[in-house]
Protein backbone atom coordinates (compact mmCIF):
# COMPACT_ATOMS: atom_id res chain seq x y z
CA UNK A 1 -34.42 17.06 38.17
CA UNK A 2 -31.94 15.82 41.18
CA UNK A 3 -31.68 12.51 38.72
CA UNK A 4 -30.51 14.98 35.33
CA UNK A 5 -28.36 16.94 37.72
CA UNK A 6 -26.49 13.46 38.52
CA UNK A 7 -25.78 12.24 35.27
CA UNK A 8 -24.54 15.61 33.98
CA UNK A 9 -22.18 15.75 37.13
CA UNK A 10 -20.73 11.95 35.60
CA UNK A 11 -20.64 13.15 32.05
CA UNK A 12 -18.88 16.24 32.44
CA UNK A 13 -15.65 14.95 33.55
CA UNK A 14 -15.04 12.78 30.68
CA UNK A 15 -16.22 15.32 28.14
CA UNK A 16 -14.27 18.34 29.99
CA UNK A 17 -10.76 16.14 30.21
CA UNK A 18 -8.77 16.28 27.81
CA UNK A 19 -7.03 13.32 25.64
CA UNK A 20 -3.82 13.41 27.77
CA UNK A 21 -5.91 13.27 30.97
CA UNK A 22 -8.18 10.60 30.05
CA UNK A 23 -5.77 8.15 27.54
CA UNK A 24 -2.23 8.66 29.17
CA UNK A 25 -2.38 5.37 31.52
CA UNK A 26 -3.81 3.40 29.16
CA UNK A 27 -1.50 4.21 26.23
CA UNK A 28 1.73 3.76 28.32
CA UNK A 29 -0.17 0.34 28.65
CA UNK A 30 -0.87 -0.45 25.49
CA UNK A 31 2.94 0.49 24.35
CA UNK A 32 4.41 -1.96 26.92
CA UNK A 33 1.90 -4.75 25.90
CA UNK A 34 3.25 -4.06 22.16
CA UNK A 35 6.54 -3.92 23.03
CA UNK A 36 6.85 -6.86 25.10
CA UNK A 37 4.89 -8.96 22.00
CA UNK A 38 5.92 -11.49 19.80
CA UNK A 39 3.20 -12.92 18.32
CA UNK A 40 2.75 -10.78 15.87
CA UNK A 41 6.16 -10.85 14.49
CA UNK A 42 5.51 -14.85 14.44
CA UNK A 43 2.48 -14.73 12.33
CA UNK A 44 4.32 -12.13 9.70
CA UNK A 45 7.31 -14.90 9.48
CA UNK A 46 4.99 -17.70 8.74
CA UNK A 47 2.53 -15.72 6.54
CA UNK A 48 6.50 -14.70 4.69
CA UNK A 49 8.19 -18.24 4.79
CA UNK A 50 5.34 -20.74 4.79
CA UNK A 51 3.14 -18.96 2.29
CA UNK A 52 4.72 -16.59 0.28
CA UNK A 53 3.96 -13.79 -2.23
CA UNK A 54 0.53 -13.34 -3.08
CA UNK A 55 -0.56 -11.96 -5.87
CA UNK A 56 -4.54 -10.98 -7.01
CA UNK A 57 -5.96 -14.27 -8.47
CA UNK A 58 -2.84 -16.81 -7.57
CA UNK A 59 -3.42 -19.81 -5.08
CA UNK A 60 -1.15 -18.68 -2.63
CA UNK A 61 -3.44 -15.37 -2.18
CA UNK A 62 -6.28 -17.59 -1.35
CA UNK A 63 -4.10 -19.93 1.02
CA UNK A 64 -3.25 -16.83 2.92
CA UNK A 65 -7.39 -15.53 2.91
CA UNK A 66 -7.90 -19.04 4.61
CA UNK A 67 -5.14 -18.52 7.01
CA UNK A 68 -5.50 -15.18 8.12
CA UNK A 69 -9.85 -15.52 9.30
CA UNK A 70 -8.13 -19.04 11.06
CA UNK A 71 -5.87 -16.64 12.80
CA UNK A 72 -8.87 -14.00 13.69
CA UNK A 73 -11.03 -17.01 15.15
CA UNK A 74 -8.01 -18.47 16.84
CA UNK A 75 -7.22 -15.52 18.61
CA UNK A 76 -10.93 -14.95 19.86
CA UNK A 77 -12.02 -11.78 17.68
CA UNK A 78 -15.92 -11.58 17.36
CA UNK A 79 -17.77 -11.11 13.89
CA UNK A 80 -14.99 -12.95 11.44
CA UNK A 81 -16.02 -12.95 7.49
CA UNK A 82 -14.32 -12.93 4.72
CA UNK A 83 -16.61 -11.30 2.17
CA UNK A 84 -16.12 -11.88 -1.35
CA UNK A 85 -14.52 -9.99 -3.57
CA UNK A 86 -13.73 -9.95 -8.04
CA UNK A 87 -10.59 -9.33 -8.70
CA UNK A 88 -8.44 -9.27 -11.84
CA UNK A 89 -5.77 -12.07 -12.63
CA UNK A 90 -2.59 -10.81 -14.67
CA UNK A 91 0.11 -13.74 -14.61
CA UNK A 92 3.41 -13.13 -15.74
CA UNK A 93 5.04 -16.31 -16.66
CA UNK A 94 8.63 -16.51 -18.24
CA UNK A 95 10.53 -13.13 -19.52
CA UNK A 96 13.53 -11.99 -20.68
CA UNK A 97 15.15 -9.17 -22.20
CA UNK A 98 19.05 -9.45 -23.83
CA UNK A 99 21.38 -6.68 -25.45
CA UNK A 100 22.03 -8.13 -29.07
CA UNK A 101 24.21 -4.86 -30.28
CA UNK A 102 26.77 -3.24 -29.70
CA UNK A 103 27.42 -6.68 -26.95
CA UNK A 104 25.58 -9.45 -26.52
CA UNK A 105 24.50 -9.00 -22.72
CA UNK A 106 21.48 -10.44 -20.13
CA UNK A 107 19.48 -7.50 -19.09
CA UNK A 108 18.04 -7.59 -15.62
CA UNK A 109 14.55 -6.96 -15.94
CA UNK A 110 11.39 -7.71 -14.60
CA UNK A 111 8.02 -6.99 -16.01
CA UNK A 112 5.37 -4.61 -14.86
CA UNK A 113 2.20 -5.33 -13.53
CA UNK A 114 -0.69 -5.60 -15.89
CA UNK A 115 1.31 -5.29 -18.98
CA UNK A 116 0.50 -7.30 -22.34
CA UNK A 117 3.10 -10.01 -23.54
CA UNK A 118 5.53 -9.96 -26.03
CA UNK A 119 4.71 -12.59 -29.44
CA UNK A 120 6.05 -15.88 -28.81
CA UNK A 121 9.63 -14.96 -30.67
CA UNK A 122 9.87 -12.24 -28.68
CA UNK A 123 10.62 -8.89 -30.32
CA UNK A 124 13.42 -7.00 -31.23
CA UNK A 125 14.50 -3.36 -31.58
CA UNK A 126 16.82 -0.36 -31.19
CA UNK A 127 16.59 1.55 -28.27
CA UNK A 128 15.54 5.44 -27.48
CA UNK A 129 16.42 6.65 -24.31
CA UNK A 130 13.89 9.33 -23.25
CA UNK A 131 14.06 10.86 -19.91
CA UNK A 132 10.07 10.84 -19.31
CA UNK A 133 6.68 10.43 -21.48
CA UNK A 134 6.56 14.75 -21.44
CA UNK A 135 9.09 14.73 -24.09
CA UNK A 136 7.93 11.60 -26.42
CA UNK A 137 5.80 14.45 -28.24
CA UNK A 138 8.44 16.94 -29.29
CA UNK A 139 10.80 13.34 -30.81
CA UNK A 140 7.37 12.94 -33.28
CA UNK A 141 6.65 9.53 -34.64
CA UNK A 142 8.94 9.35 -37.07
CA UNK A 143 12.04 9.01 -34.46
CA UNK A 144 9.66 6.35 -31.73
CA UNK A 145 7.78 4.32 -34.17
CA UNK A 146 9.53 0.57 -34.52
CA UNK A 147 12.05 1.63 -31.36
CA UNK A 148 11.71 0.15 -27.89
CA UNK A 149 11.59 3.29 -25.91
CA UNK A 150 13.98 3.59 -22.49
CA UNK A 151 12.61 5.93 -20.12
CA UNK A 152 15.61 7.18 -17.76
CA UNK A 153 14.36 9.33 -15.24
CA UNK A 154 16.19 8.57 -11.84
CA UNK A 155 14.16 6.55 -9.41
CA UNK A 156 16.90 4.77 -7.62
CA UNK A 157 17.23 4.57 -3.56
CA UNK A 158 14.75 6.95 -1.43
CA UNK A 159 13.36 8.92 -5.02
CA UNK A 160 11.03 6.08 -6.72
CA UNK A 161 8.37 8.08 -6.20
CA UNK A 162 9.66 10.39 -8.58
CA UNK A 163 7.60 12.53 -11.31
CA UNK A 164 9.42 11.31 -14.00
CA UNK A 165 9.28 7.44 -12.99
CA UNK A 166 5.55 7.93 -11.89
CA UNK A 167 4.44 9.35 -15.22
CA UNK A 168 6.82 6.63 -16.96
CA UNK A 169 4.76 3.40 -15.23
CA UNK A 170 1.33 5.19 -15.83
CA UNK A 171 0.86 7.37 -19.14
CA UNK A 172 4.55 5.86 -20.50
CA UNK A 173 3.49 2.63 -22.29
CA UNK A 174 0.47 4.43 -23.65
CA UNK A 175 1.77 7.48 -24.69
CA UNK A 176 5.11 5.62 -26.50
CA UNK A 177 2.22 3.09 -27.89
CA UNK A 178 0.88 5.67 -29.75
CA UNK A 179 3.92 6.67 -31.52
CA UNK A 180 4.59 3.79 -33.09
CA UNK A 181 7.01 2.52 -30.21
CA UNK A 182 6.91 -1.22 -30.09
CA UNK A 183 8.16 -1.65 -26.00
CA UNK A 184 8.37 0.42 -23.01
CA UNK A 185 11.64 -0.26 -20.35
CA UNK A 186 11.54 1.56 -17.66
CA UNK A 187 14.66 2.66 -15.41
CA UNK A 188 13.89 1.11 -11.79
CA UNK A 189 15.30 0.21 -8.32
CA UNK A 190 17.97 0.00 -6.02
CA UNK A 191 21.26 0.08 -7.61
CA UNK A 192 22.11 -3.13 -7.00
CA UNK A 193 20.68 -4.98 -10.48
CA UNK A 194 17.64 -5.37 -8.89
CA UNK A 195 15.01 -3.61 -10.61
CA UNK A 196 10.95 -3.09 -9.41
CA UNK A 197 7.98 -4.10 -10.61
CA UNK A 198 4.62 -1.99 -10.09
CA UNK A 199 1.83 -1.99 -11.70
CA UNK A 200 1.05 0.01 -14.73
CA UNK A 201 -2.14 2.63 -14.77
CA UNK A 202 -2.77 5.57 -17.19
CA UNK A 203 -6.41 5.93 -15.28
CA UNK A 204 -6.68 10.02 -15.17
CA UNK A 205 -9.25 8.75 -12.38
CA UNK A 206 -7.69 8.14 -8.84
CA UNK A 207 -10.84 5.64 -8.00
CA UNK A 208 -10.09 3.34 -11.21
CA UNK A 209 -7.38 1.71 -12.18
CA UNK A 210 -6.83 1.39 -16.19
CA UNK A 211 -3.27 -0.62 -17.44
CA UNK A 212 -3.64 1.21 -20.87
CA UNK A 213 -5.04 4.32 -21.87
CA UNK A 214 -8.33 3.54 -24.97
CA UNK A 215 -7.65 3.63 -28.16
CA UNK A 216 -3.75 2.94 -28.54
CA UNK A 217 -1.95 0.36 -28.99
CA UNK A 218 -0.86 -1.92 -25.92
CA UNK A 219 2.43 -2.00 -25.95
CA UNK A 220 4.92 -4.55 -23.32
CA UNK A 221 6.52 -2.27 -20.94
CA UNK A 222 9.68 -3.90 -18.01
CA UNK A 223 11.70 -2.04 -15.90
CA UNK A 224 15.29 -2.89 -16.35
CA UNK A 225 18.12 -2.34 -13.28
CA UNK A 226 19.84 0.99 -12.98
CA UNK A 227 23.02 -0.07 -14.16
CA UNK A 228 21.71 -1.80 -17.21
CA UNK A 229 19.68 1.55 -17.62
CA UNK A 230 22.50 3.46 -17.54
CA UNK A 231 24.71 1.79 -19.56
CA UNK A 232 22.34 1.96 -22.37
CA UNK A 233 21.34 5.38 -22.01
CA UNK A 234 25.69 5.88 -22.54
CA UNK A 235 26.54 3.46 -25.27
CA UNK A 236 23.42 5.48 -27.16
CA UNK A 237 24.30 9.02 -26.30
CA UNK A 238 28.44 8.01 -27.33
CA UNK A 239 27.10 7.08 -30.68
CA UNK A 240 26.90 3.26 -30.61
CA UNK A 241 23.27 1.97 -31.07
CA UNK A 242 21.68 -0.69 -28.84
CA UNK A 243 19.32 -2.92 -29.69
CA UNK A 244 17.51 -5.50 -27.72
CA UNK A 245 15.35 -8.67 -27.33
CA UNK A 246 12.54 -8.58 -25.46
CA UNK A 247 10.42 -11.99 -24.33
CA UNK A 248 7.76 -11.81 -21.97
CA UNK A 249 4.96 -14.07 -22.20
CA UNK A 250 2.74 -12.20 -19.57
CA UNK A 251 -1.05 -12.38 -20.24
CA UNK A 252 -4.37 -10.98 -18.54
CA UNK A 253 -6.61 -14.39 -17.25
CA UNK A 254 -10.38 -13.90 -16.42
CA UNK A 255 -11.14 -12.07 -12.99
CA UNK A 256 -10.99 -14.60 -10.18
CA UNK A 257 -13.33 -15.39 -7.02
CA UNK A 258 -11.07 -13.80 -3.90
CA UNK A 259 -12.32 -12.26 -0.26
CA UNK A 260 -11.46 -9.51 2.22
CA UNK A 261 -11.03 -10.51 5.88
CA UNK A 262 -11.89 -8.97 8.42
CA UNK A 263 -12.28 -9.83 12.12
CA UNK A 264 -13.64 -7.63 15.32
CA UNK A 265 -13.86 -6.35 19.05
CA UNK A 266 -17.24 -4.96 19.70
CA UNK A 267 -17.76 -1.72 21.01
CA UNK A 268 -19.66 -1.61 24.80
CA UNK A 269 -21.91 1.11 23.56
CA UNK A 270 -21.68 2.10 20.75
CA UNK A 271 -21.30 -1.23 18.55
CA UNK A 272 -22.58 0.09 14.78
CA UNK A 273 -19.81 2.81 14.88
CA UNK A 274 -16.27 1.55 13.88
CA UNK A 275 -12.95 2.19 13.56
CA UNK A 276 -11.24 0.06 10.79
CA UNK A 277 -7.69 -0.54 10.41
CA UNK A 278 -5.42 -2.56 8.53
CA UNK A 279 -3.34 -2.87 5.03
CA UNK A 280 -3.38 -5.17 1.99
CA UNK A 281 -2.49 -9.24 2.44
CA UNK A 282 -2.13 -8.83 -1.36
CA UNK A 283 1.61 -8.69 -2.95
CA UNK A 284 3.43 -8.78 -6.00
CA UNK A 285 4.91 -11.80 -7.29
CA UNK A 286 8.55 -11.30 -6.43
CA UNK A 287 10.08 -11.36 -3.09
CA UNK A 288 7.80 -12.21 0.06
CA UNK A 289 5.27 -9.06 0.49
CA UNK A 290 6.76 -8.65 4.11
CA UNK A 291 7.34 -5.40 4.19
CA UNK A 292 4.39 -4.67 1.31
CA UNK A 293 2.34 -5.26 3.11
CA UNK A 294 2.83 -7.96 5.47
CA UNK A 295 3.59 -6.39 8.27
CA UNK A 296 0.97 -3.66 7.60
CA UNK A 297 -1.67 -5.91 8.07
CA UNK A 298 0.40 -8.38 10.60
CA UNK A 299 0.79 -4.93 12.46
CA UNK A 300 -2.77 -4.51 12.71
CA UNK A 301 -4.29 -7.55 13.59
CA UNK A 302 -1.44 -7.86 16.37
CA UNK A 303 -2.76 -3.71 17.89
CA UNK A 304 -6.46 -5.48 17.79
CA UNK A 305 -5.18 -8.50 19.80
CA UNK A 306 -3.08 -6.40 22.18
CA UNK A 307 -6.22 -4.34 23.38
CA UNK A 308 -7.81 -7.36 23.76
CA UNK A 309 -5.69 -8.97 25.54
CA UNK A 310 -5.70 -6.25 27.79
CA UNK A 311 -9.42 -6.46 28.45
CA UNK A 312 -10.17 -3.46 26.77
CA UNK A 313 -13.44 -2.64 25.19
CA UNK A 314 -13.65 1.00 23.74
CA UNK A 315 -17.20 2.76 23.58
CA UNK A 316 -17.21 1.49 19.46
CA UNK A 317 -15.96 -1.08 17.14
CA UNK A 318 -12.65 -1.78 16.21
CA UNK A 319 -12.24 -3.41 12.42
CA UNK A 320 -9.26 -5.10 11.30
CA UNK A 321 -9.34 -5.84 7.81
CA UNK A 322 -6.86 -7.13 5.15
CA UNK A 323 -7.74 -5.94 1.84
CA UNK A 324 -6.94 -7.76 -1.23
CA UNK A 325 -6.03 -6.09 -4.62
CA UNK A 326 -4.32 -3.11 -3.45
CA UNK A 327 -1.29 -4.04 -6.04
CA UNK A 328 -3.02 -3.71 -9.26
CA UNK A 329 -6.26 -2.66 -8.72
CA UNK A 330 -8.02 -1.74 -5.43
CA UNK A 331 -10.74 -4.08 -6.06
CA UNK A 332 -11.06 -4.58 -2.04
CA UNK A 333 -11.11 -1.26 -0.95
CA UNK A 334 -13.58 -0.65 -3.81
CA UNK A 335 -15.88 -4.14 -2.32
CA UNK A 336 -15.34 -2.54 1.20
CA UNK A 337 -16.89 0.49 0.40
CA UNK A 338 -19.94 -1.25 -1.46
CA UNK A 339 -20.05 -3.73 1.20
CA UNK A 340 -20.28 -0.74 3.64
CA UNK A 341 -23.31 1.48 1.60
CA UNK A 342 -24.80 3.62 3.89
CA UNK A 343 -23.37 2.82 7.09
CA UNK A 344 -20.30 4.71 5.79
CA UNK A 345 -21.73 7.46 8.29
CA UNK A 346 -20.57 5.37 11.17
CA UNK A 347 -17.13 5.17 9.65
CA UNK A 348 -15.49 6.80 12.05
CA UNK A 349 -11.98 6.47 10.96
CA UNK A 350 -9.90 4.37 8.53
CA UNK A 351 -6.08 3.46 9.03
CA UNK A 352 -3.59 2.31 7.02
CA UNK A 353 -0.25 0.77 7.47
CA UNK A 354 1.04 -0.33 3.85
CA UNK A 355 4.34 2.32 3.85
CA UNK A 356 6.80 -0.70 5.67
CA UNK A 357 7.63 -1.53 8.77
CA UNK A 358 10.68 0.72 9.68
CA UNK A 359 10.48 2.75 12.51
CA UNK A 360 7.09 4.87 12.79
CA UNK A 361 7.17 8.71 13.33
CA UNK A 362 3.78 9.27 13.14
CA UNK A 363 0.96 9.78 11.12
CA UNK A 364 -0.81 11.34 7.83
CA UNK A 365 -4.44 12.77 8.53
CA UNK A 366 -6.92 12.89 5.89
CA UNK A 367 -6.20 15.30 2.85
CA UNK A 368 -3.57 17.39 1.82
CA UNK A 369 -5.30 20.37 3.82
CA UNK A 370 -6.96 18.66 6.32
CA UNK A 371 -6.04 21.28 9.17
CA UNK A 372 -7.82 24.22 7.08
CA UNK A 373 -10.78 22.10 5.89
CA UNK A 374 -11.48 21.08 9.48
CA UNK A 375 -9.69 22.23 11.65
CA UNK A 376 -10.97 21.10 15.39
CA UNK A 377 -10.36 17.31 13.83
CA UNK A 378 -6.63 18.00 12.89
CA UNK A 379 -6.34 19.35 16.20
CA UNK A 380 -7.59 16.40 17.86
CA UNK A 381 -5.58 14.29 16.45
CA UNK A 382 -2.30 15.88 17.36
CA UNK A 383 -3.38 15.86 20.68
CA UNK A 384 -3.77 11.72 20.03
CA UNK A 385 -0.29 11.72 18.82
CA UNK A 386 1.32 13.06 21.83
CA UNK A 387 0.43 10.17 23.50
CA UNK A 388 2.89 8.39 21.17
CA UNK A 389 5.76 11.20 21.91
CA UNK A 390 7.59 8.79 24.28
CA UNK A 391 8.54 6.55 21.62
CA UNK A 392 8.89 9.08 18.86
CA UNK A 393 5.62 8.33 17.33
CA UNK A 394 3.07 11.45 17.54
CA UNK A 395 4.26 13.74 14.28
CA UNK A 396 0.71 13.99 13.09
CA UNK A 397 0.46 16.03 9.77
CA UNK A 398 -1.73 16.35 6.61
CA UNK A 399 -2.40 13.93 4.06
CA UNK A 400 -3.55 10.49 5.00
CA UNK A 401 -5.20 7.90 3.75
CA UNK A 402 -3.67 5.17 1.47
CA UNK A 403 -4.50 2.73 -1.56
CA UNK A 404 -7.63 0.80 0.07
CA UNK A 405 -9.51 3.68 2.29
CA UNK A 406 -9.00 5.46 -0.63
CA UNK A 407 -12.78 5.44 -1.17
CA UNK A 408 -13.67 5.70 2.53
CA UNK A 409 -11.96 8.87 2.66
CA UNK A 410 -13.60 10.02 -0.65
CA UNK A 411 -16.98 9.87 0.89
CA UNK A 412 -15.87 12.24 4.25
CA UNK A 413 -14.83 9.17 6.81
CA UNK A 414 -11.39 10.75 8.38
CA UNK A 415 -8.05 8.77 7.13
CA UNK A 416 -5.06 7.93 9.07
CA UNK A 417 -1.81 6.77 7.40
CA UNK A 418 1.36 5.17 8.79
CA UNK A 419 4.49 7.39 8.52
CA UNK A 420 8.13 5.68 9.28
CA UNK A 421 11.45 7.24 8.79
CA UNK A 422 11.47 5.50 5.32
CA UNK A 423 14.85 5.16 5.50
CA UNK A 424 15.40 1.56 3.55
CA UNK A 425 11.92 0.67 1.96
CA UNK A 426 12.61 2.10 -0.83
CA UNK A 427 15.53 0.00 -1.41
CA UNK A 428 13.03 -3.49 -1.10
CA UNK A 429 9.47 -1.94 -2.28
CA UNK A 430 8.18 -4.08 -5.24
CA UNK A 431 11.09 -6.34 -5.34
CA UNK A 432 12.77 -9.67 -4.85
CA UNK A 433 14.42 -8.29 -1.97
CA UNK A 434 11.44 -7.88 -0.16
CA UNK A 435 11.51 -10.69 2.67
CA UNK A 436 11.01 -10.94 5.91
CA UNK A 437 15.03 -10.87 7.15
CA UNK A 438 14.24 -6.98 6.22
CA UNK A 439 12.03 -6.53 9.41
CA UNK A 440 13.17 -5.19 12.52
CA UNK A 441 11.65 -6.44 15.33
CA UNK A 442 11.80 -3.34 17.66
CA UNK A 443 10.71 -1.48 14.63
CA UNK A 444 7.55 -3.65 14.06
CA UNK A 445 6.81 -3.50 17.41
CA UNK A 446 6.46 0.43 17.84
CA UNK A 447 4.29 0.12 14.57
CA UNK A 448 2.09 -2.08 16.75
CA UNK A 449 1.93 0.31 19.49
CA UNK A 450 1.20 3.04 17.89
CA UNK A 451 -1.56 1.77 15.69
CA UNK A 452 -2.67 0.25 19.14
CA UNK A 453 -3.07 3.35 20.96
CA UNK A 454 -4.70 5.29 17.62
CA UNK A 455 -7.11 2.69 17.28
CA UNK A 456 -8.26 2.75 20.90
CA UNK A 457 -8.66 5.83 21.11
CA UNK A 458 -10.50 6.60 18.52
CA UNK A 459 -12.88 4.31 18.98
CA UNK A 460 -13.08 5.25 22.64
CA UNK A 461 -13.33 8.73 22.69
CA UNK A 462 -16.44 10.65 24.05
CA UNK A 463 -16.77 13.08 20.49
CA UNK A 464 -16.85 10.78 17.43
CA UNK A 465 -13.83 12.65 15.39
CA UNK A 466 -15.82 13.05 12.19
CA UNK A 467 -18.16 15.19 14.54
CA UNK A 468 -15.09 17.93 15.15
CA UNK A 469 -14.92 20.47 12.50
């Protein structure tokens, strides 16, 4: 009895404290290790410079697999794999697209992810501007078929993200396709002639991804630049038809052999129970992938190393993983989640950094009403975000998750996303302008902090937060 009465006396503190009271010292620690790091920010510029984009199924991917488990073993992380993963290989090769009437005039454009190519010759047609795929339907196939359709919706600086742009990469092609239309451009970017790629999906299934909706025809589909959007969209509505050529000799290869990697610090007592965090070391084939999602997953690993390098060991596991596939398909969240099976009970949270590296504000948690569905969670972790008040990190609101823990979160394991004053991502996301002269090193380094002190936590706290409802 005097033995139970002991061990109750040392539990109760720890359970009875709250977060503030037991985490404040060793987050203040944890922010001045980030803050005062470099490393990471050195890894992100090589992984940028030396290696370069990475698309699913390309050679540089795999170059970057093999350097990124060197990096994990170099910098002493237990339990390193790189488990294998199928993913699909869409190459895009040479493309084009010129105004032949009223002008003859280079279009800036750029293809989109997972579309079909153009015949050899190319194609040509007149162009229908259509603000978005809703109104294809009421225009009937007599006024799309034979036309290359020109979806307008405004998607330019903070707005791609827009309904109208959304619905034009994912159900566009598709529904134009089975009017008749012959091509899909899509309005897109910065206004600065620089227009984004993305990849296409008309899946009605968040868990799948699906270029091309069955049973119509697949159709090429680009995004051209804003101004070369807009000036069509006036020379058309003034009267004066346009018509243009359209090359693109993109084409869908067999799935290729490619691997998630993942590296470790092993919890003191509670070692089968993990926290996992990380992004995607996937990218698209333009620009560097530093912002998407370099430094999401450079982020990471570096908020692993800095509690280790601190000497910390929380209660359970901390996961770092870089996902592949995230771009234009998910296939490594998907292998994750297989890979996991029924262990997914000792999931006990899933992070995400893959919105840039600007400065952080805080973060997303779990669904869109994640404080009403449980509420004791949500409340939790608000009270781990005000550890991150001091350097305007701990805004902790619904809706979490992101494109790989998609499927972790499906099946109940709590989600954490990355929120930053998205003030200039927008601007780079899924273009050539996305290099690493973009990142801020201050900024990166409060992204490493705070995904530093969420992590630990987490993983240290007495109440699992899956347990809180």
């Amino acid at each position: 009895m005097k033995t139970l009465i002991v061990a109750l006396l040392v539990l109760a503190p720890a359970e009875s404290q709250t977060i503030s009271e037991q985490y404040t010292e060793t987050a203040q620690k944890l922010i001045a290790a980030a803050l005062g790091d470099t490393e990471g920010l050195a890894r992100l510029q090589y992984l940028c410079d030396r290696i370069g984009n990475r698309l699913s199924g390309s050679a540089s991917l795999e170059r970057a697999i093999v350097w990124s488990a060197a990096q994990m073993r170099q910098a002493g992380l237990s339990n390193v794999q790189t488990p294998p993963v199928r993913v699909p290989h869409w190459v895009r090769e040479k493309e084009s697209a010129i105004m032949i009437e009223p002008l003859e005039k280079p279009l800036n454009m750029i293809g989109l992810g997972m579309s079909v190519g153009t015949p050899a010759v190319g194609i040509t047609g007149e162009v229908l501007p259509v603000e978005n795929p809703g109104l294809l339907a009421a225009l009937g196939r007599e006024k799309v078929a034979g036309k290359i359709v020109l979806f307008t919706a405004a998607n330019d600086a903070t707005t791609y993200r827009t309904p109208g742009y959304r619905q034009a990469v994912t159900v566009g092609p598709s529904r134009a396709g089975a009017l008749g239309a012959i091509a899909v451009l899509v309005r897109s970017g910065y206004a600065l002639q620089n227009p984004r790629t993305t990849g296409l999906d008309a899946s009605t299934d968040n868990m799948v991804v699906k270029p091309y909706a069955d049973g119509v025809p697949k159709i090429p589909a680009a995004a051209v630049s804003v101004e070369d959007a807009l000036m069509m969209q006036r020379l058309v509505e003034s009267g004066t038809p346009v018509r243009v050529h359209l090359t693109m000799q993109a084409h869908q290869g067999p799935d290729a052999d490619s691997h998630n990697v993942m590296g470790e610090i092993v919890g003191r007592e509670r070692p089968q129970e993990v926290v996992v965090l990380g992004g995607h070391l996937d990218s698209w084939d333009v620009g560097q992938g530093a912002n998407d999602d370099g430094s999401g997953i450079m982020a990471a690993l570096q908020a692993v190393l800095v509690i280790k390098k601190l000497g910390l060991q929380p209660r359970r596991t901390i996961r770092v993983c870089f996902w592949v596939n995230e771009e234009n398909g998910f296939a490594g969240g998907r292998a994750y989640r297989t890979m996991i099976g029924d262990a997914i009970r000792d999931q006990i949270a899933a992070i995400e950094m893959d919105n840039g590296a600007e400065k952080p504000v805080g973060f997303g948690f779990g669904a869109a009403d994640q404080d009403k569905r449980t509420p004791q969670a949500f409340a939790r972790a608000v009270e781990i975000g005000k550890l991150l008040e001091g350097i305007g990190g701990g805004e902790i609101t619904t809706r979490g998750g992101g494109g790989d823990i998609r499927y972790l979160v499906h099946d109940g394991v709590p989600g954490f996303a990355v929120k930053t004053v998205e003030t200039l991502y927008s601007n780079w996301h899924h273009t050539s302008d996305d290099t690493f002269d973009k990142i801020v090193p201050r900024e990166f380094q409060l992204n490493v902090a705070s995904l530093a002190v969420l992590s630990y936590v987490l993983a240290d706290m007495p109440k699992r937060l899956n347990d809180l409802k």
